[in-house]
N, C-alpha and C. Protein backbone atom coordinates (compact mmCIF):
# COMPACT_ATOMS: atom_id res chain seq x y z
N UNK A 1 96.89 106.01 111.24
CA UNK A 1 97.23 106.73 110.03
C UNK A 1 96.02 106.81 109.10
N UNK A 2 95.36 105.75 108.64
CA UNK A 2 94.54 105.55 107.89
C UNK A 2 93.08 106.72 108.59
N UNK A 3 92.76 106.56 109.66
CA UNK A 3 92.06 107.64 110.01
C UNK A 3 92.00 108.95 110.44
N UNK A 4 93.72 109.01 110.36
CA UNK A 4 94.31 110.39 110.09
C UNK A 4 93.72 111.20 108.66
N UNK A 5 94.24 110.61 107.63
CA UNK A 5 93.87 110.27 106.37
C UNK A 5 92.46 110.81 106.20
N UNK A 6 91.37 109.49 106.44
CA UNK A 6 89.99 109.96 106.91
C UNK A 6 89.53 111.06 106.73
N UNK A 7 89.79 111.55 108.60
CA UNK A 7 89.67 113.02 108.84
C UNK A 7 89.86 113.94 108.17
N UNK A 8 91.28 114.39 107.55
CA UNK A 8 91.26 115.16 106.42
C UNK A 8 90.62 115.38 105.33
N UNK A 9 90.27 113.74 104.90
CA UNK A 9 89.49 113.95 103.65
C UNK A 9 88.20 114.90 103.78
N UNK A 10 87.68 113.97 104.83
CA UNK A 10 86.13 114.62 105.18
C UNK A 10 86.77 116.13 105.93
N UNK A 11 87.44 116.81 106.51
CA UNK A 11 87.26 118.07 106.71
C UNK A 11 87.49 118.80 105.42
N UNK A 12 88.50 117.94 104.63
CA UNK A 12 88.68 119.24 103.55
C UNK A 12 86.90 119.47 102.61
N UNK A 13 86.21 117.99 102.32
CA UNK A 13 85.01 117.83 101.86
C UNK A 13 84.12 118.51 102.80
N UNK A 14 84.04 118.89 103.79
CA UNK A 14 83.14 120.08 104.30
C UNK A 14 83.19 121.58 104.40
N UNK A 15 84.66 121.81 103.86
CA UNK A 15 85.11 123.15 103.50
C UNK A 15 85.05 123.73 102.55
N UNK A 16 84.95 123.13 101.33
CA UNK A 16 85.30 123.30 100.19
C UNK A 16 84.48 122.47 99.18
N UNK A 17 83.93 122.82 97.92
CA UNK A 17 83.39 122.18 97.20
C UNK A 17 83.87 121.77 96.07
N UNK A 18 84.39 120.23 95.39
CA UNK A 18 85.56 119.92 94.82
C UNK A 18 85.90 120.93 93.57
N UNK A 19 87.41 121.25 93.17
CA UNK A 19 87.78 121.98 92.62
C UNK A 19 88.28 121.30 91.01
N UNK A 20 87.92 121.69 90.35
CA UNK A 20 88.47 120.74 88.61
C UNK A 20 90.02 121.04 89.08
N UNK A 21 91.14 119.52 88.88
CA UNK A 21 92.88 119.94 89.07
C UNK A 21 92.59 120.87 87.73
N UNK A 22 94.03 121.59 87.67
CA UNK A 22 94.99 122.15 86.81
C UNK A 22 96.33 120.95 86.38
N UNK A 23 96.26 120.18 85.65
CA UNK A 23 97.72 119.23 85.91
C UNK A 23 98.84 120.34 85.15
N UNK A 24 98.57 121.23 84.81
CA UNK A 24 99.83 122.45 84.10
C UNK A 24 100.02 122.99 85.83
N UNK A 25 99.40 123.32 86.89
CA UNK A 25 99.41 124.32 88.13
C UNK A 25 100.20 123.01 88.65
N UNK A 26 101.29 123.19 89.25
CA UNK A 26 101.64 122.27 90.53
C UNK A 26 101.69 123.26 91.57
N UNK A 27 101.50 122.64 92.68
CA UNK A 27 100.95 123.19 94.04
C UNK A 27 102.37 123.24 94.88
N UNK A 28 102.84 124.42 95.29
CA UNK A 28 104.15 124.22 96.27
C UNK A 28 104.01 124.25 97.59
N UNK A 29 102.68 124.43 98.22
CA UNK A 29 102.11 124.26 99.47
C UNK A 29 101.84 122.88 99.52
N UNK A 30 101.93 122.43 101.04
CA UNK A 30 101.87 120.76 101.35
C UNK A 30 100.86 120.30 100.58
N UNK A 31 100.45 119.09 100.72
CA UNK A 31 98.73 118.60 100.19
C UNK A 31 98.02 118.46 101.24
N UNK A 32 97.13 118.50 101.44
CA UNK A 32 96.18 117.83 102.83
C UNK A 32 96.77 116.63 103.42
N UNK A 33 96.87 115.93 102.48
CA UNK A 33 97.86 114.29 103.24
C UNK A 33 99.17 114.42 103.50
N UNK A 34 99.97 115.29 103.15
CA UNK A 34 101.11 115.40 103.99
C UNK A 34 100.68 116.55 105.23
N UNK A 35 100.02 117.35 105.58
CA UNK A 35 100.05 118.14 106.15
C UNK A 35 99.53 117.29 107.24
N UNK A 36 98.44 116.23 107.25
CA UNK A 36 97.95 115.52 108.44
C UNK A 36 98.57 114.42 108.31
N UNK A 37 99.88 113.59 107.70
CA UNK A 37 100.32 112.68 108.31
C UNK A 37 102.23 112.92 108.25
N UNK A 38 102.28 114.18 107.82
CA UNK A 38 103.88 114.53 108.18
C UNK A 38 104.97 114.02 107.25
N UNK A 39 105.72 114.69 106.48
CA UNK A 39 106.77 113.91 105.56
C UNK A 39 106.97 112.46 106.27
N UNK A 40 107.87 112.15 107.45
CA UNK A 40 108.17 111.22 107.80
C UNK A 40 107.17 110.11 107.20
N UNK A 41 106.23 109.99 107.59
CA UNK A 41 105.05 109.66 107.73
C UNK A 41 104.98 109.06 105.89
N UNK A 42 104.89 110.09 105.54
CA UNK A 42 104.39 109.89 104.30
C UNK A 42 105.36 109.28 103.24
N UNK A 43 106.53 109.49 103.66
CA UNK A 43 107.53 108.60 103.29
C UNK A 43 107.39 106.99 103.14
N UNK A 44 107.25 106.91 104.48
CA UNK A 44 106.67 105.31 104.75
C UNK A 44 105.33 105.15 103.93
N UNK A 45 104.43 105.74 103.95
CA UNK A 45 103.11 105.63 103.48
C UNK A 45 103.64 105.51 101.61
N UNK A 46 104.14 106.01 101.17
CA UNK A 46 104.77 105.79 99.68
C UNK A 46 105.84 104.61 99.40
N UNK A 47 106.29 104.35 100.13
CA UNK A 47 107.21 103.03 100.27
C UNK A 47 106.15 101.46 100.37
N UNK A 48 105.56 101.59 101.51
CA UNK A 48 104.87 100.83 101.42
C UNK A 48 103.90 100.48 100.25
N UNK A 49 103.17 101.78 99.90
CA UNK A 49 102.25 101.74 98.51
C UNK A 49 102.86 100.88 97.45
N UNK A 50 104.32 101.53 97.47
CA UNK A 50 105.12 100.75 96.17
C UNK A 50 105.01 99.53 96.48
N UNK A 51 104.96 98.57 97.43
CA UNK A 51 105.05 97.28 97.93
C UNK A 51 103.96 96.38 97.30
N UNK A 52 102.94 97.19 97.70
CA UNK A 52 101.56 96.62 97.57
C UNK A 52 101.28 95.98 95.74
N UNK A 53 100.20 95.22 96.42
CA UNK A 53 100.03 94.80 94.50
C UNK A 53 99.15 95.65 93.45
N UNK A 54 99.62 96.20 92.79
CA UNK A 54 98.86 97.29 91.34
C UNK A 54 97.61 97.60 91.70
N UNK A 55 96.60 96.44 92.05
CA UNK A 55 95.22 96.56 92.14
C UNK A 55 94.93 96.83 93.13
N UNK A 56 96.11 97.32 94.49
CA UNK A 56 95.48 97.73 95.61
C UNK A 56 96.02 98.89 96.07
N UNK A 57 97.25 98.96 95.01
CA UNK A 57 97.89 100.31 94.70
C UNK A 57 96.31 101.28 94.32
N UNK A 58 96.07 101.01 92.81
CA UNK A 58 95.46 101.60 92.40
C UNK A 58 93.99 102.25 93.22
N UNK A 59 93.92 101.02 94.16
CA UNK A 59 92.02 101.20 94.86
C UNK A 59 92.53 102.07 96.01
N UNK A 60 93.61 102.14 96.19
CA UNK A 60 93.77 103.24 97.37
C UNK A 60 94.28 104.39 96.85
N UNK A 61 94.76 104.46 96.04
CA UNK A 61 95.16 106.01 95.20
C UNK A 61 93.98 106.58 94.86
N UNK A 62 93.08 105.64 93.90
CA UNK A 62 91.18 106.34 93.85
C UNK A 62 90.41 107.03 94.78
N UNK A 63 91.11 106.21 96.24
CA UNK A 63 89.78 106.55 96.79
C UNK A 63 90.34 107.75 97.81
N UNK A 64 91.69 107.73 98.71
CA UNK A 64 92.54 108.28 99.57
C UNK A 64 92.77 109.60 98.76
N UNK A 65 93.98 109.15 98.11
CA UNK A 65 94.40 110.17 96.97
C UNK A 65 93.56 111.19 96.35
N UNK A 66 93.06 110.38 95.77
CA UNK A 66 91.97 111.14 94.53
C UNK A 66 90.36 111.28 94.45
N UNK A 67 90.01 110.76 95.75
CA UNK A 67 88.93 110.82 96.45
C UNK A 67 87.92 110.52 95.68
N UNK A 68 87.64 109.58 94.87
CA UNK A 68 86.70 108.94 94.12
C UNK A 68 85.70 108.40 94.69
N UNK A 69 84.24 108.52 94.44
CA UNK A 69 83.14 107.72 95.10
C UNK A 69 83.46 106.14 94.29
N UNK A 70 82.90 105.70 95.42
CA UNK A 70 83.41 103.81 95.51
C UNK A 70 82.76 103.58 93.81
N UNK A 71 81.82 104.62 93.78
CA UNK A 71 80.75 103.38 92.14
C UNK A 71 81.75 103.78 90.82
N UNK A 72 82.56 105.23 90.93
CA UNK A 72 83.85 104.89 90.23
C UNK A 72 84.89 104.28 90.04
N UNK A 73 85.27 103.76 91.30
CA UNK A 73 85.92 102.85 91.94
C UNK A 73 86.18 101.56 91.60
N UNK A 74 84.34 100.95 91.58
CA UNK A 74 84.22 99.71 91.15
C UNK A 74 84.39 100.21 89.69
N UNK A 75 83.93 100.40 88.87
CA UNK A 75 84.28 101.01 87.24
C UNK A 75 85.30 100.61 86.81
N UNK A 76 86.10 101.24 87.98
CA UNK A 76 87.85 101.29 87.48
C UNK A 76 88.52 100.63 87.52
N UNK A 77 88.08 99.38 89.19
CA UNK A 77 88.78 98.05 89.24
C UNK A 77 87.91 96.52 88.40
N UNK A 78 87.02 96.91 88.10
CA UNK A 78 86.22 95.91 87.13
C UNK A 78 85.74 95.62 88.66
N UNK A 79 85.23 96.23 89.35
CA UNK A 79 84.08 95.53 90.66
C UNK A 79 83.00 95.06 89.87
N UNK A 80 82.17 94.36 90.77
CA UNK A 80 80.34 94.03 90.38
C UNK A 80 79.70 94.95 90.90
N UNK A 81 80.27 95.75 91.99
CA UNK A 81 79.32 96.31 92.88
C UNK A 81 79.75 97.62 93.40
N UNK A 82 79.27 98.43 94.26
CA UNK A 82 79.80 99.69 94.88
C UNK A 82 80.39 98.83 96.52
N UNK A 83 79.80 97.77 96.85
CA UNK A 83 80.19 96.83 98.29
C UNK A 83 81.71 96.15 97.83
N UNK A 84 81.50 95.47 96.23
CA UNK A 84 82.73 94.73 96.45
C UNK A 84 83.85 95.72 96.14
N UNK A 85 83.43 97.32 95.68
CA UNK A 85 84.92 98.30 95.82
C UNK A 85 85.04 99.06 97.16
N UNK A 86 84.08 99.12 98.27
CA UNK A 86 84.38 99.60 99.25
C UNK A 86 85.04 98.19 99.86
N UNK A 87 84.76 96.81 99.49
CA UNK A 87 85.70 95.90 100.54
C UNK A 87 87.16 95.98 99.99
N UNK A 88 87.46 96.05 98.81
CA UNK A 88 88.56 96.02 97.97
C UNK A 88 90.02 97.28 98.58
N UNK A 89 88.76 98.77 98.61
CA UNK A 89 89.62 99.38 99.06
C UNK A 89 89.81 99.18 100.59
N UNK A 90 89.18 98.75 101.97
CA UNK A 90 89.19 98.37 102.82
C UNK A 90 90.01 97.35 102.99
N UNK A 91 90.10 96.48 102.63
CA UNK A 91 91.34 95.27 101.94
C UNK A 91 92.59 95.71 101.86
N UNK A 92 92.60 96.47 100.70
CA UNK A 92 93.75 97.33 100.39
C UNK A 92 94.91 98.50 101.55
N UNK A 93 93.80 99.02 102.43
CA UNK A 93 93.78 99.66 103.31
C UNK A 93 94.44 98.46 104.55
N UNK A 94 94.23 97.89 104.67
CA UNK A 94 94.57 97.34 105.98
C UNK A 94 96.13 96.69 105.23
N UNK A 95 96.63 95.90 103.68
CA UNK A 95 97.25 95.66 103.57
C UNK A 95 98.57 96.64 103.69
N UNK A 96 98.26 97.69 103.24
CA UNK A 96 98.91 99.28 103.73
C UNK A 96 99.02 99.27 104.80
N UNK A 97 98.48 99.35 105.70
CA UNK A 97 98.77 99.90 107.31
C UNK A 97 99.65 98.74 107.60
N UNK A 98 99.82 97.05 107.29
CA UNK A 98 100.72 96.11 107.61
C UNK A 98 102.44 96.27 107.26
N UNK A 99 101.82 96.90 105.66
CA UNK A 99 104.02 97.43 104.82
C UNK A 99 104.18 98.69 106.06
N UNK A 100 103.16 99.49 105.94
CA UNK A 100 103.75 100.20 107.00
C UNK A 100 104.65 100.36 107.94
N UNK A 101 103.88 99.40 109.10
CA UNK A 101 104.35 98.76 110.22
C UNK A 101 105.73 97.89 110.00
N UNK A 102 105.65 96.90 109.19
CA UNK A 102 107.16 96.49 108.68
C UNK A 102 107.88 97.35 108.18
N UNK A 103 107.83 97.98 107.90
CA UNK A 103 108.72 99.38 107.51
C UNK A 103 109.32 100.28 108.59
N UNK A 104 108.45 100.22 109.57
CA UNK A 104 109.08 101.23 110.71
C UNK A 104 109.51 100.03 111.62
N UNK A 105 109.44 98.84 111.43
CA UNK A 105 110.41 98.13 112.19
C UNK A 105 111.53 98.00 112.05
């Protein structure tokens, strides 16, 4: 899943050059992340999120979600470093893929 995820990000980032949101425009076409990991899918992937703890909620919504470079990242989670927010969200990331998995059990 998580490199489902990935992939999308980086194809949509080679197609397109980022766009300023509209938060007044809501979008009635899928998003990129449901379109490459499927309602079902993403169901679980939002269930689980809710599980997780705030600060790993948050480092994976930055970076997945909202596609933030890590040195904002660290900014946002009070990191020291651009390493200790790429381990944080990597951290975060694997604790996700675990609610997951308990979830579809």
């Amino acid at each position: 899943l998580i490199n489902r995820v990935r992939d999308e990000i980086r194809r949509a980032n080679r197609h397109a050059p980022p766009q300023p949101l509209d938060p007044a425009k809501a979008g009635s076409d899928p998003s990129p992340l449901e379109e490459a990991i499927g309602s079902e899918t993403l169901e679980r992937y939002e269930s689980a999120l809710q599980r997780l703890r705030p600060t790993d909620r948050e480092a994976i919504m930055l970076r997945i979600e909202l596609n933030y470079p890590y040195a904002d990242i660290a900014t946002a989670l009070g990191k020291p470093s651009i390493a200790a927010a790429q381990m944080a969200v990597s951290r975060a990331l694997v604790r996700l893929a675990e609610e997951m998995a308990r979830g579809q059990a």
